[in-house]
Structure formats: structure tokens, C-alpha cells
N, C-alpha and C. Protein backbone atom coordinates (compact mmCIF):
# COMPACT_ATOMS: atom_id res chain seq x y z
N UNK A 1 -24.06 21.66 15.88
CA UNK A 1 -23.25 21.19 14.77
C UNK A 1 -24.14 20.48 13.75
N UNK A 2 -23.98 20.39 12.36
CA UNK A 2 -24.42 20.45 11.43
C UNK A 2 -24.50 18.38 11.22
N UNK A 3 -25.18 17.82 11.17
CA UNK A 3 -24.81 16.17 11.26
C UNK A 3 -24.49 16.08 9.57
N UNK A 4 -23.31 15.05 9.96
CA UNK A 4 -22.40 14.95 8.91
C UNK A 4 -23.32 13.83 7.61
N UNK A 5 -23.43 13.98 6.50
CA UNK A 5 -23.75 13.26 6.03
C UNK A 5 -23.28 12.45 5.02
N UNK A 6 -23.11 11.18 4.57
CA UNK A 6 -22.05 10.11 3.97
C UNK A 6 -22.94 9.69 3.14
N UNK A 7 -21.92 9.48 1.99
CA UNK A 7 -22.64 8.75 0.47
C UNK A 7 -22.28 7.81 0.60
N UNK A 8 -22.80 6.63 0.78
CA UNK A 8 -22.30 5.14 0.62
C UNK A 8 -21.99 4.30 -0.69
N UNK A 9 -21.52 3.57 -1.36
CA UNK A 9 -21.71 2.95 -2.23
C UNK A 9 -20.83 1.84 -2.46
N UNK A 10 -20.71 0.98 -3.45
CA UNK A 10 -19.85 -0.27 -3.35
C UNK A 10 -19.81 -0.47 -4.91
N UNK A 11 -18.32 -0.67 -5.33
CA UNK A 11 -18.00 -0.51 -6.82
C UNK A 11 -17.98 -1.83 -7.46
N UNK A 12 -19.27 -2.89 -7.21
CA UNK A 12 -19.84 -4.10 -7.51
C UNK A 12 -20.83 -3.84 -8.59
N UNK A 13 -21.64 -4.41 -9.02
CA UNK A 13 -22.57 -3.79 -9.46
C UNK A 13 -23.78 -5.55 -9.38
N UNK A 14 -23.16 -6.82 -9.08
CA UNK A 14 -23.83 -7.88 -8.65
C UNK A 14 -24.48 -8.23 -7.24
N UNK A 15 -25.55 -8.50 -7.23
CA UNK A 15 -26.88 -8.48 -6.52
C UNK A 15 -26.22 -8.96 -5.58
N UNK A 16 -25.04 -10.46 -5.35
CA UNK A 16 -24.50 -11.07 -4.24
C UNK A 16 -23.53 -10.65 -4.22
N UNK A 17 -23.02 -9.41 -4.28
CA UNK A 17 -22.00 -8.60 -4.05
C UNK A 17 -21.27 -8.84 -2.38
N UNK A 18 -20.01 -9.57 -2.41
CA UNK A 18 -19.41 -9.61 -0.63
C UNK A 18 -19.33 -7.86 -0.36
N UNK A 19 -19.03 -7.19 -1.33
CA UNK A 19 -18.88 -5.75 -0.63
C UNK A 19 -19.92 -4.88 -0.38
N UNK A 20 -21.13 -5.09 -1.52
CA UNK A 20 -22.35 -5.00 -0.97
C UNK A 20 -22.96 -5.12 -0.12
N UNK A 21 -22.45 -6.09 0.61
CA UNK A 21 -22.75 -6.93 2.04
C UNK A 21 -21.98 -6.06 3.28
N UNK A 22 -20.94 -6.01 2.86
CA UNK A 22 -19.57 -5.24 3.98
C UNK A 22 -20.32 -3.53 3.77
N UNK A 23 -20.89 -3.16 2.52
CA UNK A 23 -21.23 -1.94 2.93
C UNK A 23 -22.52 -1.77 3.65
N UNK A 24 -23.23 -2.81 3.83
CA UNK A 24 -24.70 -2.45 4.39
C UNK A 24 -24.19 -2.10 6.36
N UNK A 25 -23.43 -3.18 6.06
CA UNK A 25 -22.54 -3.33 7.64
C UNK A 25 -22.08 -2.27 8.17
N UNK A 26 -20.97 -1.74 7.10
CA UNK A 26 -20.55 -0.47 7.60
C UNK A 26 -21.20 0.91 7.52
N UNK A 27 -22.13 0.99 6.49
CA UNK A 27 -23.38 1.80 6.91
C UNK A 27 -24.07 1.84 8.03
N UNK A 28 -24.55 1.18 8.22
CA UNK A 28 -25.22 0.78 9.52
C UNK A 28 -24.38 1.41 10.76
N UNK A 29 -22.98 1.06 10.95
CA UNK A 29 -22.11 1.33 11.67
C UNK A 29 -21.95 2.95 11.93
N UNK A 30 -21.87 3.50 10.47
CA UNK A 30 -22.08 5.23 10.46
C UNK A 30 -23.31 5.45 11.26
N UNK A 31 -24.22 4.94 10.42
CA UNK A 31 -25.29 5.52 11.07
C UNK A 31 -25.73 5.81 12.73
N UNK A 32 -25.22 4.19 13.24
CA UNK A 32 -24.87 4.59 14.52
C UNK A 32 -23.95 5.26 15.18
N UNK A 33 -23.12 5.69 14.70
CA UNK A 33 -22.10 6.47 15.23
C UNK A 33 -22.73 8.07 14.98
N UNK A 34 -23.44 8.21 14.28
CA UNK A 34 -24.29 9.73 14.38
C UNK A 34 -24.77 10.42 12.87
N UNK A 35 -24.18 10.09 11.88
CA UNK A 35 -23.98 10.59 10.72
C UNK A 35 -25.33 10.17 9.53
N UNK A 36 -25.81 11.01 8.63
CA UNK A 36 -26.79 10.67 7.84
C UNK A 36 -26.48 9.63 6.80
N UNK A 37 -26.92 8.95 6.40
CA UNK A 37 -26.21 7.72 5.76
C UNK A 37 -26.93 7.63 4.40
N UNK A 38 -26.46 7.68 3.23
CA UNK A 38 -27.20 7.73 1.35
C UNK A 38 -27.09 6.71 1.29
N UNK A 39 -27.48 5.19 0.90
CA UNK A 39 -26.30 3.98 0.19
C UNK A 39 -27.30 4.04 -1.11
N UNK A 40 -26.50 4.02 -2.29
CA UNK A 40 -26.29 4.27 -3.38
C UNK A 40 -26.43 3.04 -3.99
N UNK A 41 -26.75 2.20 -4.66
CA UNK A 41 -26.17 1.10 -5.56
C UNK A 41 -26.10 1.45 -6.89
N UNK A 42 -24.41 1.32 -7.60
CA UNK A 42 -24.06 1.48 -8.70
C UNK A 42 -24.77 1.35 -9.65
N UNK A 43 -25.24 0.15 -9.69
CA UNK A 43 -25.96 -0.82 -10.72
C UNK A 43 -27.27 0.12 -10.94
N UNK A 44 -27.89 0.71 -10.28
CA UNK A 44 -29.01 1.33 -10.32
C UNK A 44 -28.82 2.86 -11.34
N UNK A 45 -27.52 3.26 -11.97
CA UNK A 45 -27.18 4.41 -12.43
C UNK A 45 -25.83 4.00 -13.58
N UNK A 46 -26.69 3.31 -14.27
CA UNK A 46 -26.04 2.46 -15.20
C UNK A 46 -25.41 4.15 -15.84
N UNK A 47 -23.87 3.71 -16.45
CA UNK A 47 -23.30 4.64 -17.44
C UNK A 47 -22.32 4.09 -18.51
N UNK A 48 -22.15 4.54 -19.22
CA UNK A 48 -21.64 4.41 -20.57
C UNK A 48 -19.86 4.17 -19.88
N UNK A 49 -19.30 3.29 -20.48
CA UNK A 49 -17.64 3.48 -20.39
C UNK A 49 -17.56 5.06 -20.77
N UNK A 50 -16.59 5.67 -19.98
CA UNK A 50 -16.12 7.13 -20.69
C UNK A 50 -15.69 7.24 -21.81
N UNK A 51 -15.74 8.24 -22.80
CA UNK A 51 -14.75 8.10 -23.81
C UNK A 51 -15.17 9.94 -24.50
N UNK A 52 -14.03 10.35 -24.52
CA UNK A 52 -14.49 12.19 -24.79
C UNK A 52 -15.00 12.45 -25.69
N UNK A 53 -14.56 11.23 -26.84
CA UNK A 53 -16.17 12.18 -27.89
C UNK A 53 -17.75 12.06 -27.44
N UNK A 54 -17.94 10.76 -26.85
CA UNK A 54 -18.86 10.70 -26.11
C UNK A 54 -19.34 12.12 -25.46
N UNK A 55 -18.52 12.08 -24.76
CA UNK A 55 -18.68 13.21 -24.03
C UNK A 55 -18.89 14.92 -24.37
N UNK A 56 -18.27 15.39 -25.45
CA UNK A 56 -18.37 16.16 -26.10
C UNK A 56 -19.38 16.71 -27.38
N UNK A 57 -20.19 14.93 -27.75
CA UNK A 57 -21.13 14.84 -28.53
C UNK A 57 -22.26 15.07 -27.77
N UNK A 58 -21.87 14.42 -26.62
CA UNK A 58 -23.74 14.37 -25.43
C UNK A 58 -23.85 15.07 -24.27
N UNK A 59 -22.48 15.36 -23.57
CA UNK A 59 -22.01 15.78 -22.40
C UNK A 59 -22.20 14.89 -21.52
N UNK A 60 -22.91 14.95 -20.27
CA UNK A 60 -22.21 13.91 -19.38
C UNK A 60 -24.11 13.47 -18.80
N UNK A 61 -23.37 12.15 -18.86
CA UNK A 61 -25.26 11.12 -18.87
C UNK A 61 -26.02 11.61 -17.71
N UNK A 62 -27.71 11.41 -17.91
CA UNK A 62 -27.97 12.03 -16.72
C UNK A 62 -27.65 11.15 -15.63
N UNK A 63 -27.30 10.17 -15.22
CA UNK A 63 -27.09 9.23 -14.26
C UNK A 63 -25.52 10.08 -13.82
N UNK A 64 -24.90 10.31 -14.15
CA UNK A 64 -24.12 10.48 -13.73
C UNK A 64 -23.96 12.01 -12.90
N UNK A 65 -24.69 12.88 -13.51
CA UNK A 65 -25.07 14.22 -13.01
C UNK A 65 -25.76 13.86 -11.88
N UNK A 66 -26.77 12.59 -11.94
CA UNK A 66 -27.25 12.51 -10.64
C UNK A 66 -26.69 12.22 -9.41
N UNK A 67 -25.37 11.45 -10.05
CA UNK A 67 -24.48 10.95 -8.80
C UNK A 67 -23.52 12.24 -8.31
N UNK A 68 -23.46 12.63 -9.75
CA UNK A 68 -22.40 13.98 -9.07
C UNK A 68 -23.18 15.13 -8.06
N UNK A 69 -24.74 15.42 -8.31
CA UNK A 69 -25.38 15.68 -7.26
C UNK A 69 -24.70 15.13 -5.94
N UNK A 70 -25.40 14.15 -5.55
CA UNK A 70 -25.37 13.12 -4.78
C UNK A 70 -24.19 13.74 -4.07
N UNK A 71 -22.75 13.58 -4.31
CA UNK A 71 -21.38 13.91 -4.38
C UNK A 71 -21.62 14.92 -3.69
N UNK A 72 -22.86 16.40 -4.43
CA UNK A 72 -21.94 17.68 -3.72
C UNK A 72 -23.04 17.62 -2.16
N UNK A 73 -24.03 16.77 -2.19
CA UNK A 73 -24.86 17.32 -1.23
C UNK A 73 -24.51 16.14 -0.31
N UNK A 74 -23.08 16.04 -0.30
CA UNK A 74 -22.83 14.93 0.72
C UNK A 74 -21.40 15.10 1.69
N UNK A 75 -20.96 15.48 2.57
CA UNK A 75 -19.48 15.82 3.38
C UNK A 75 -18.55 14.97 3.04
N UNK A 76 -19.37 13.26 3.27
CA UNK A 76 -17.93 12.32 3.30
C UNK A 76 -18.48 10.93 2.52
N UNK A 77 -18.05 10.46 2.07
CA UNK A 77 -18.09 9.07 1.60
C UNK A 77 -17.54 7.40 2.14
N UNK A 78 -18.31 6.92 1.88
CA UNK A 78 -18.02 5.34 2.57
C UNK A 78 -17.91 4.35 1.12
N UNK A 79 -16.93 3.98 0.93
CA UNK A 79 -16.62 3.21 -0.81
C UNK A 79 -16.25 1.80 -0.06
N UNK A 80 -16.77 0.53 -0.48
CA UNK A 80 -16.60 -0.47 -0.67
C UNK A 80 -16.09 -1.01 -1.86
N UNK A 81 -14.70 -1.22 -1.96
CA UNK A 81 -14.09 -1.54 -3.32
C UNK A 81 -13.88 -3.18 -3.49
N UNK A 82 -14.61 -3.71 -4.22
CA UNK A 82 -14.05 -4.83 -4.85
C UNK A 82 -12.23 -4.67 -5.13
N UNK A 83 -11.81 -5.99 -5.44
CA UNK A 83 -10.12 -5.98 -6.21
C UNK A 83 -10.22 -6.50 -6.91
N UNK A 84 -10.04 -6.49 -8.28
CA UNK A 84 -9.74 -7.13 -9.50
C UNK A 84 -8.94 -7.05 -10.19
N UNK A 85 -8.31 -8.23 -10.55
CA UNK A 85 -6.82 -8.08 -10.88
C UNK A 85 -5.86 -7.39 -10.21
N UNK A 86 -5.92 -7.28 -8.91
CA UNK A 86 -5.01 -5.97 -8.32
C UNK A 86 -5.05 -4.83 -8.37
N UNK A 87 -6.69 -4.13 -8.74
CA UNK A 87 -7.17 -3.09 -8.64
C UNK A 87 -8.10 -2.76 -8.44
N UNK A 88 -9.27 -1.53 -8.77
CA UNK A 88 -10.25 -1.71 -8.54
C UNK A 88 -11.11 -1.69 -9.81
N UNK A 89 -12.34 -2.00 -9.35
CA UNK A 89 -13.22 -2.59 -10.82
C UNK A 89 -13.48 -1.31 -11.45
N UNK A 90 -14.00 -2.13 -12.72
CA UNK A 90 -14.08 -1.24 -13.72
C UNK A 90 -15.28 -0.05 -13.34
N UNK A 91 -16.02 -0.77 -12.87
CA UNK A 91 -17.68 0.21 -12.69
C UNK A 91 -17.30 1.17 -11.60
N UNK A 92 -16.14 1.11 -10.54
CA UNK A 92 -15.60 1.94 -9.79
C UNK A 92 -15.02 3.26 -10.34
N UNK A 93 -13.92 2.54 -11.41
CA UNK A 93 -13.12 3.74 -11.90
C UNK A 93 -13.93 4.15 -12.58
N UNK A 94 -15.00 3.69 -13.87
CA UNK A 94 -16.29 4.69 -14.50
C UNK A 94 -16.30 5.79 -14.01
N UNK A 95 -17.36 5.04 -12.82
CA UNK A 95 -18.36 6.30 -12.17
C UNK A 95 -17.39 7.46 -11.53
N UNK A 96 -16.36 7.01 -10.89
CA UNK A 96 -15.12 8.37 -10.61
C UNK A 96 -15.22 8.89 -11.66
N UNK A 97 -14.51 8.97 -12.74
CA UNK A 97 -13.89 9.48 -14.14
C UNK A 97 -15.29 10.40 -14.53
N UNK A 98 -16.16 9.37 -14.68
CA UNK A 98 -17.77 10.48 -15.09
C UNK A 98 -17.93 11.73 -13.62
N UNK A 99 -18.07 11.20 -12.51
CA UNK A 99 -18.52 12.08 -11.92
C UNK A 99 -17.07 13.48 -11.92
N UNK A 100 -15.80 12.92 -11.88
CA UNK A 100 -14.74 14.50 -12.29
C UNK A 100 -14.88 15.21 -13.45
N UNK A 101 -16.01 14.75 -14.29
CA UNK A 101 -15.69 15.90 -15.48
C UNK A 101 -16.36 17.10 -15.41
N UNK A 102 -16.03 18.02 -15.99
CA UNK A 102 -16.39 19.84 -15.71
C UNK A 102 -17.90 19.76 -16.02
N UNK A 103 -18.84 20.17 -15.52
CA UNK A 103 -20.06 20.71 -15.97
C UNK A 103 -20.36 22.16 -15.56
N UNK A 104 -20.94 22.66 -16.93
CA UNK A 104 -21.51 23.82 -16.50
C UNK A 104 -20.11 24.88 -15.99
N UNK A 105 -19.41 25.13 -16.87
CA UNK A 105 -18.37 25.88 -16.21
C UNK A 105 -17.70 25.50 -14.49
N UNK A 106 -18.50 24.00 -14.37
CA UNK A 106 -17.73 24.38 -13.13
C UNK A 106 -16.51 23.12 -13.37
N UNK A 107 -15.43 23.38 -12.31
CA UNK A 107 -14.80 22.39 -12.51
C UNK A 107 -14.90 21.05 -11.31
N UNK A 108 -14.50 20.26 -12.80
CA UNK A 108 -15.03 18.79 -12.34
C UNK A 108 -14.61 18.18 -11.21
N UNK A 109 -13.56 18.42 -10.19
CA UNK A 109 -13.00 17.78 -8.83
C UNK A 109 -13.77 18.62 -7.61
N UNK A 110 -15.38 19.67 -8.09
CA UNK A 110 -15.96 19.98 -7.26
C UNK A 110 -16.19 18.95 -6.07
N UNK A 111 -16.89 18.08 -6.85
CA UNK A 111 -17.52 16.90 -6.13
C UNK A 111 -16.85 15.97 -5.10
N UNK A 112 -15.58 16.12 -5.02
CA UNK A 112 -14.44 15.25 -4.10
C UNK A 112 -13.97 16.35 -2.94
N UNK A 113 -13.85 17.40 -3.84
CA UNK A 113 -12.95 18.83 -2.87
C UNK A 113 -13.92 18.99 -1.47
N UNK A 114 -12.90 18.83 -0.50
CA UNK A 114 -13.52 18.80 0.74
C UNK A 114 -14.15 17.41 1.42
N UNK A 115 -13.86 16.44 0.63
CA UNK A 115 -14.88 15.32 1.05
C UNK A 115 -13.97 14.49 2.12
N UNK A 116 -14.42 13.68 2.66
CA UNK A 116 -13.53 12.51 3.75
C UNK A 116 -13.97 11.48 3.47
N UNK A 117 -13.44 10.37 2.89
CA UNK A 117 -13.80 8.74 3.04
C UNK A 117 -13.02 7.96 3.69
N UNK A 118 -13.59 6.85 3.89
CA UNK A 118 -13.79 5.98 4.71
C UNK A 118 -13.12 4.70 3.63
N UNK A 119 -12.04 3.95 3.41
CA UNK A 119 -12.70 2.73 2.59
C UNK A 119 -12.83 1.06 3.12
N UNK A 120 -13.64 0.25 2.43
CA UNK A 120 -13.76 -0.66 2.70
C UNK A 120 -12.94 -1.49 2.05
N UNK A 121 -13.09 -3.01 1.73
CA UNK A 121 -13.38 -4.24 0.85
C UNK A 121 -13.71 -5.30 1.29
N UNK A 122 -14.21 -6.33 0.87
CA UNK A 122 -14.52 -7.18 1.06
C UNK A 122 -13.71 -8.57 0.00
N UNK A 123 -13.17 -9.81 0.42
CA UNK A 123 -12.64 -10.41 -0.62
C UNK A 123 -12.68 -11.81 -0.41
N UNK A 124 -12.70 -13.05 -0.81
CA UNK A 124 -13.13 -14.35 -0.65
C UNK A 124 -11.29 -14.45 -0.76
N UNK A 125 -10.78 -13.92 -0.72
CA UNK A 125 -8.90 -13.95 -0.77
C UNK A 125 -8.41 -13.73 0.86
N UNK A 126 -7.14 -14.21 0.84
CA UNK A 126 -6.36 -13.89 2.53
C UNK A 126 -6.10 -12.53 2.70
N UNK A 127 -6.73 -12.08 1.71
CA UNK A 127 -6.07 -10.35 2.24
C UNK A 127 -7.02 -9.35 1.72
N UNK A 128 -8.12 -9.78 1.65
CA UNK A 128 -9.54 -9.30 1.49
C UNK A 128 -9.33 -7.99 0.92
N UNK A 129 -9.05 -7.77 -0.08
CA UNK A 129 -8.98 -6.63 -1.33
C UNK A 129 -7.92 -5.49 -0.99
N UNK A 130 -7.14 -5.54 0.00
CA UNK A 130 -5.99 -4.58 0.23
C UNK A 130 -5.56 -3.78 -0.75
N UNK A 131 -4.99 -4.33 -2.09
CA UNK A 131 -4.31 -3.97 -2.89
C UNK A 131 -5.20 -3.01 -3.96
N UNK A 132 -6.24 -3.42 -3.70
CA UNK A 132 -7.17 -2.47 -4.66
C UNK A 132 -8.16 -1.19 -4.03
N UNK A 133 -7.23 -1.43 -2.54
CA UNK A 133 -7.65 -0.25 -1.82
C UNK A 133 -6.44 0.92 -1.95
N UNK A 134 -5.72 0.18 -2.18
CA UNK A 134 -4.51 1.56 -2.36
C UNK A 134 -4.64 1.81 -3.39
N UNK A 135 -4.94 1.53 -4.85
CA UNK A 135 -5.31 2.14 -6.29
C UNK A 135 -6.29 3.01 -5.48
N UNK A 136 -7.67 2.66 -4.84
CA UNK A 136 -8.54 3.21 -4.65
C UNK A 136 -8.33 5.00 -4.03
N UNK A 137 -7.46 4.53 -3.17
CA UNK A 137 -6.81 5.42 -2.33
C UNK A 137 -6.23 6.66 -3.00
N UNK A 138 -4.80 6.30 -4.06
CA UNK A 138 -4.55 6.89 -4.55
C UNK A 138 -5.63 7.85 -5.30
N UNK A 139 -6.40 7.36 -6.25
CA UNK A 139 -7.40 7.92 -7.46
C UNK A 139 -7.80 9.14 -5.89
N UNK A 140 -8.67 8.56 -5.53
CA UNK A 140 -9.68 9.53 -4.39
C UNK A 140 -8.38 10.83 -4.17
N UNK A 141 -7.38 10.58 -3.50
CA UNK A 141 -6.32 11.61 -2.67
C UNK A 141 -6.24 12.31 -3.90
N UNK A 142 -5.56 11.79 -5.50
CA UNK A 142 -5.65 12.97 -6.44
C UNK A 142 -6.61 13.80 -7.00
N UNK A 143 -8.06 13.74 -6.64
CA UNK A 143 -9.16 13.92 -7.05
C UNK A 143 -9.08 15.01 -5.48
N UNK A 144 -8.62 15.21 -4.57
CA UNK A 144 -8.88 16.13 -3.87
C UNK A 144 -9.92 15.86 -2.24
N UNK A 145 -9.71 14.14 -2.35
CA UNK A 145 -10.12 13.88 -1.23
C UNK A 145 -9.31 13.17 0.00
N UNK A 146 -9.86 13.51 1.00
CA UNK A 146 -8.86 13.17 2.51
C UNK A 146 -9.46 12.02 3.01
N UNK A 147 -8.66 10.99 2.48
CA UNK A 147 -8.88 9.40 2.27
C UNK A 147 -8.67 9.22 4.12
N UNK A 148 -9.64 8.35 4.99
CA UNK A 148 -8.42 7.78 6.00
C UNK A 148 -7.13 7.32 6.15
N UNK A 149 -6.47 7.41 6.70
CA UNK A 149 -5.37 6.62 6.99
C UNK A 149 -6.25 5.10 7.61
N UNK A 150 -7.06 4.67 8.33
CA UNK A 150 -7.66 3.80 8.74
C UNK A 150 -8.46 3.24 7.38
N UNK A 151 -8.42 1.90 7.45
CA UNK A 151 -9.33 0.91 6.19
C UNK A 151 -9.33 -0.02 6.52
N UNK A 152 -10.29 -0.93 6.05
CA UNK A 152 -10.73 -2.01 6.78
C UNK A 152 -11.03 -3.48 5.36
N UNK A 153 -9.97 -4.17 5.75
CA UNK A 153 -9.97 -5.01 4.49
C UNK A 153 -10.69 -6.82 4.99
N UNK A 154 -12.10 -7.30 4.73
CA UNK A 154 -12.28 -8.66 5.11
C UNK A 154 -11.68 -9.60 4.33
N UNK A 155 -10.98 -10.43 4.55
CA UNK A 155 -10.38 -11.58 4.31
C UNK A 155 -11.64 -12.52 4.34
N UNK A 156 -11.27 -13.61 3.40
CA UNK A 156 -12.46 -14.99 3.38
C UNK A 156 -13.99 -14.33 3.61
N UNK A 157 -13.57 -13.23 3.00
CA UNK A 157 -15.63 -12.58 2.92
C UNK A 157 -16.76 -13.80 2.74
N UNK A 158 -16.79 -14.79 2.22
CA UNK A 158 -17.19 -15.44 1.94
C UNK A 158 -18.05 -16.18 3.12
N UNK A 159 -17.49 -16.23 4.14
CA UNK A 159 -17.62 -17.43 5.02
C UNK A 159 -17.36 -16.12 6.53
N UNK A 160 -17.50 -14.73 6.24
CA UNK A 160 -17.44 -13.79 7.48
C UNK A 160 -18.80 -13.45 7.55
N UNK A 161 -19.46 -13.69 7.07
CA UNK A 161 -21.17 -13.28 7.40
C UNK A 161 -21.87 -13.91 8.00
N UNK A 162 -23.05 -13.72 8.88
CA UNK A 162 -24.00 -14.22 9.50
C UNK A 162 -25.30 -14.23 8.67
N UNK A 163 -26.03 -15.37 9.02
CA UNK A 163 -27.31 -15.57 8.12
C UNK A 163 -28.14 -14.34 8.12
N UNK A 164 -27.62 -13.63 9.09
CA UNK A 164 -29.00 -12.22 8.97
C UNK A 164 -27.78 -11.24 8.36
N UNK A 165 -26.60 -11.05 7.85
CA UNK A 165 -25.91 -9.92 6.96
C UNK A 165 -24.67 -9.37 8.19
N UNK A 166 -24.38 -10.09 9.16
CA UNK A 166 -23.48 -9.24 9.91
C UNK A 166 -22.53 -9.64 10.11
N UNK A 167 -21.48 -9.20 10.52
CA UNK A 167 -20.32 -9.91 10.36
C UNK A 167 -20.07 -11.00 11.68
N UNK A 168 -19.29 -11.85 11.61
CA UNK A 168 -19.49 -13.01 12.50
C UNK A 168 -18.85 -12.83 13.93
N UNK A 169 -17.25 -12.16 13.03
CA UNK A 169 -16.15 -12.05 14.34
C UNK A 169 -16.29 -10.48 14.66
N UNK A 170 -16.21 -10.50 16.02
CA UNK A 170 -16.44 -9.74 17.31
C UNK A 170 -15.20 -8.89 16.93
N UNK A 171 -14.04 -8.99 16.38
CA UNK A 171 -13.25 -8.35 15.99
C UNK A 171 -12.99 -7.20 14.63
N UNK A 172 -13.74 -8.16 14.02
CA UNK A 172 -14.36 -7.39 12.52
C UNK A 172 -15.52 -6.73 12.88
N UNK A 173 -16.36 -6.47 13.66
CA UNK A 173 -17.50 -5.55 14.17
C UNK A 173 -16.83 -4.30 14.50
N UNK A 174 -15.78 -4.56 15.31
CA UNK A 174 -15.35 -3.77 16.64
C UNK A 174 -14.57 -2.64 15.00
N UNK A 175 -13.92 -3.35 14.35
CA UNK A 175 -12.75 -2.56 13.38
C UNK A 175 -13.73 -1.24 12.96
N UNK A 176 -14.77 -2.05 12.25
CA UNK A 176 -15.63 -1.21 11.84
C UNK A 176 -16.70 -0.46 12.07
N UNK A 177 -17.00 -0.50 13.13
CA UNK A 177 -17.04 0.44 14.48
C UNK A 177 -16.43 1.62 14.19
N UNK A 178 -14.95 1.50 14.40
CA UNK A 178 -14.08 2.03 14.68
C UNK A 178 -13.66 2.98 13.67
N UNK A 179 -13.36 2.60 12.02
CA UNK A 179 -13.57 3.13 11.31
C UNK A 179 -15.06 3.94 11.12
N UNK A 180 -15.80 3.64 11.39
CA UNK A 180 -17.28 4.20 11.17
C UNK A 180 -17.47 5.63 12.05
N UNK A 181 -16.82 5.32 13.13
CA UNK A 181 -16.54 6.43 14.18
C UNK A 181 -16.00 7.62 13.73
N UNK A 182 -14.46 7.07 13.28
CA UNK A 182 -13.63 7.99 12.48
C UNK A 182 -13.90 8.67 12.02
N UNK A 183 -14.87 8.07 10.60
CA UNK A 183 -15.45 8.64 9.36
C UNK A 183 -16.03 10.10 9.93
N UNK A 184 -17.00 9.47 10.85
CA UNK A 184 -17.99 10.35 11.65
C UNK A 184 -17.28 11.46 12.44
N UNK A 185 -16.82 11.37 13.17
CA UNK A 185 -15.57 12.58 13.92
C UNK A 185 -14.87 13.51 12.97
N UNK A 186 -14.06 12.69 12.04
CA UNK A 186 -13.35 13.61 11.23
C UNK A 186 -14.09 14.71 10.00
N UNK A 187 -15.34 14.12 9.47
CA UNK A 187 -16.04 14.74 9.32
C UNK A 187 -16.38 16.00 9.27
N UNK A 188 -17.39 15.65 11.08
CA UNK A 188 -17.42 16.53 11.64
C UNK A 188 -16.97 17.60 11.73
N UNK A 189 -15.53 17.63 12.32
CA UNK A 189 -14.31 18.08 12.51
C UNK A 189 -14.08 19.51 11.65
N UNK A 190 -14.06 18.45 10.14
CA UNK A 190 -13.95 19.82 9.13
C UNK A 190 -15.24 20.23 8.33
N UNK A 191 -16.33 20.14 8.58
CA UNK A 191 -17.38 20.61 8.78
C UNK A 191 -17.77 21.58 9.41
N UNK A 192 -17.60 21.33 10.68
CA UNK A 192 -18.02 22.59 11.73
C UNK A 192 -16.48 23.46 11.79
């Protein structure tokens, strides 16, 4: 069987990013569970807000072609979503919106079609970004991807880490584990 391989990334784009943190974790977690692991940082593939004349004047930035690469030479994805305002951040929805547009005659929901994610968040709140996992959720499922039913939301991110990056409680390891597993199986699954 073909080992599954996962694009990681986290829709932060600040250096002390809590989800930055939750994704190194849950990377790690893939990785042990069997799967090839990308992690990506946003910030590193800076892009323009969308806007279609933009787009139609320049076509689509190379940063973003690079991510949409990225996208096709990858099975499944692992997204760490910030919540802001009760959704997800702006540099999240960007880089979606850029990476669905058509290039090259092909069409633009190549890059999602067939994919499986995983999602995260991380949140210094009691309900550690929930709500901006279901925006998240939604966008991904209409774009043509098979979101988990399993997600994994940290509460008080803030104060869940260990001085070396890991999470503290034995319970929050185990979740994401668990999800990480998933990711990895289901994958698989429709892969092979």
C-alpha cells in the first residue's frame, strides 16, 4: 500500500501561534501513526487578498500555485484553524479561495477532490475554537473534501503546553492520537 501522505498547515500566520503549536503536535502524531507528513507555514507563502481583477490581470500568484501543487501531490490534509470572531481567519479563507481557482484549463476544486482532513484548533477560550471549525468544515465539504466527523478542539491553549511543545494532559495526547490515526486509516482506505 501506497503511504498516505498529509499537508499540514495552520491558518495563523504569527510566530507564537497556539495552533502552530497544536499543529506541530498533531503532526508528529500522523507521523507516528504511519503517514508522510508536509507542515507548511502560511506565513512563508505570503498572497495578495483575492480579488478577480487581480486575478484576471496576473492570474494566480506564484505562491499560491505552489501551494496548490502542494494540494495535488498530497491525499489528505491536517488544518489547524484559529477562530476569529466566530470564524476562521482571514489568511485561512485567502489561501482556500486562491488555491480553488481554475488554472490552466483545469478546474479549480482539483486540489480538494479526493482529499481527507483532519481538523484541529487551538484557543486561549473554554471551547478552544469549535465554532470556527464548523465554518472550516463547511468551506472544505463544499470544495469537495471528506472532512472527519472526528476534531479536536484545545480549550485554555494557553496554559495546555509543556515547556518542550507537548501537550500536558494525558487526555489531550490520547484525542489526538486518535484523530491522527483516523486521518491515517481513512486515508489509506481510499487510497488503496
Amino acid at each position: 500500500m501506497t503511504q498516505v501522505r498529509v499537508l499540514a498547515f495552520a491558518g495563523s500566520a504569527r510566530a507564537a501561534s497556539l495552533n502552530k503549536r497544536l499543529l506541530r503536535v498533531a503532526a508528529d502524531a500522523v507521523a507516528a501513526a504511519g503517514a508522510e507528513v508536509t507542515v507548511v507555514d502560511l506565513d512563508d507563502y505570503a498572497l495578495p487578498v483575492y480579488h478577480g481583477d487581480l486575478e484576471a490581470r496576473e492570474g494566480m500568484p506564484a505562491n499560491a500555485r505552489t501551494l496548490r501543487e502542494m494540494f495535488l501531490a498530497h491525499g489528505a490534509l491536517l488544518v489547524a484553524s484559529p477562530e476569529n470572531n466566530g470564524s476562521i481567519s482571514a489568511l485561512l479563507k485567502n489561501t482556500l479561495d486562491w488555491i480553488s481557482r481554475p488554472v490552466g484549463g483545469r478546474n479549480g476544486l482539483v486540489p480538494y477532490q479526493g482529499k481527507v482532513a483532519a481538523l484541529v484548533a487551538a484557543s486561549p477560550g473554554g471551547i478552544g475554537g469549535v465554532r470556527g471549525l464548523a465554518h472550516l468544515r463547511a468551506i472544505l465539504e463544499r470544495l469537495g473534501v471528506l472532512v472527519l466527523p472526528e476534531q479536536f478542539a484545545l480549550p485554555r491553549a494557553h496554559e495546555a503546553f509543556t515547556g518542550d511543545g507537548a501537550l500536558a494532559e494525558p487526555r489531550h495526547r490520547a484525542a489526538v492520537a486518535g484523530l491522527a490515526r483516523r486521518l491515517v486509516e481513512v486515508s489509506g482506505r481510499l487510497a488503496g
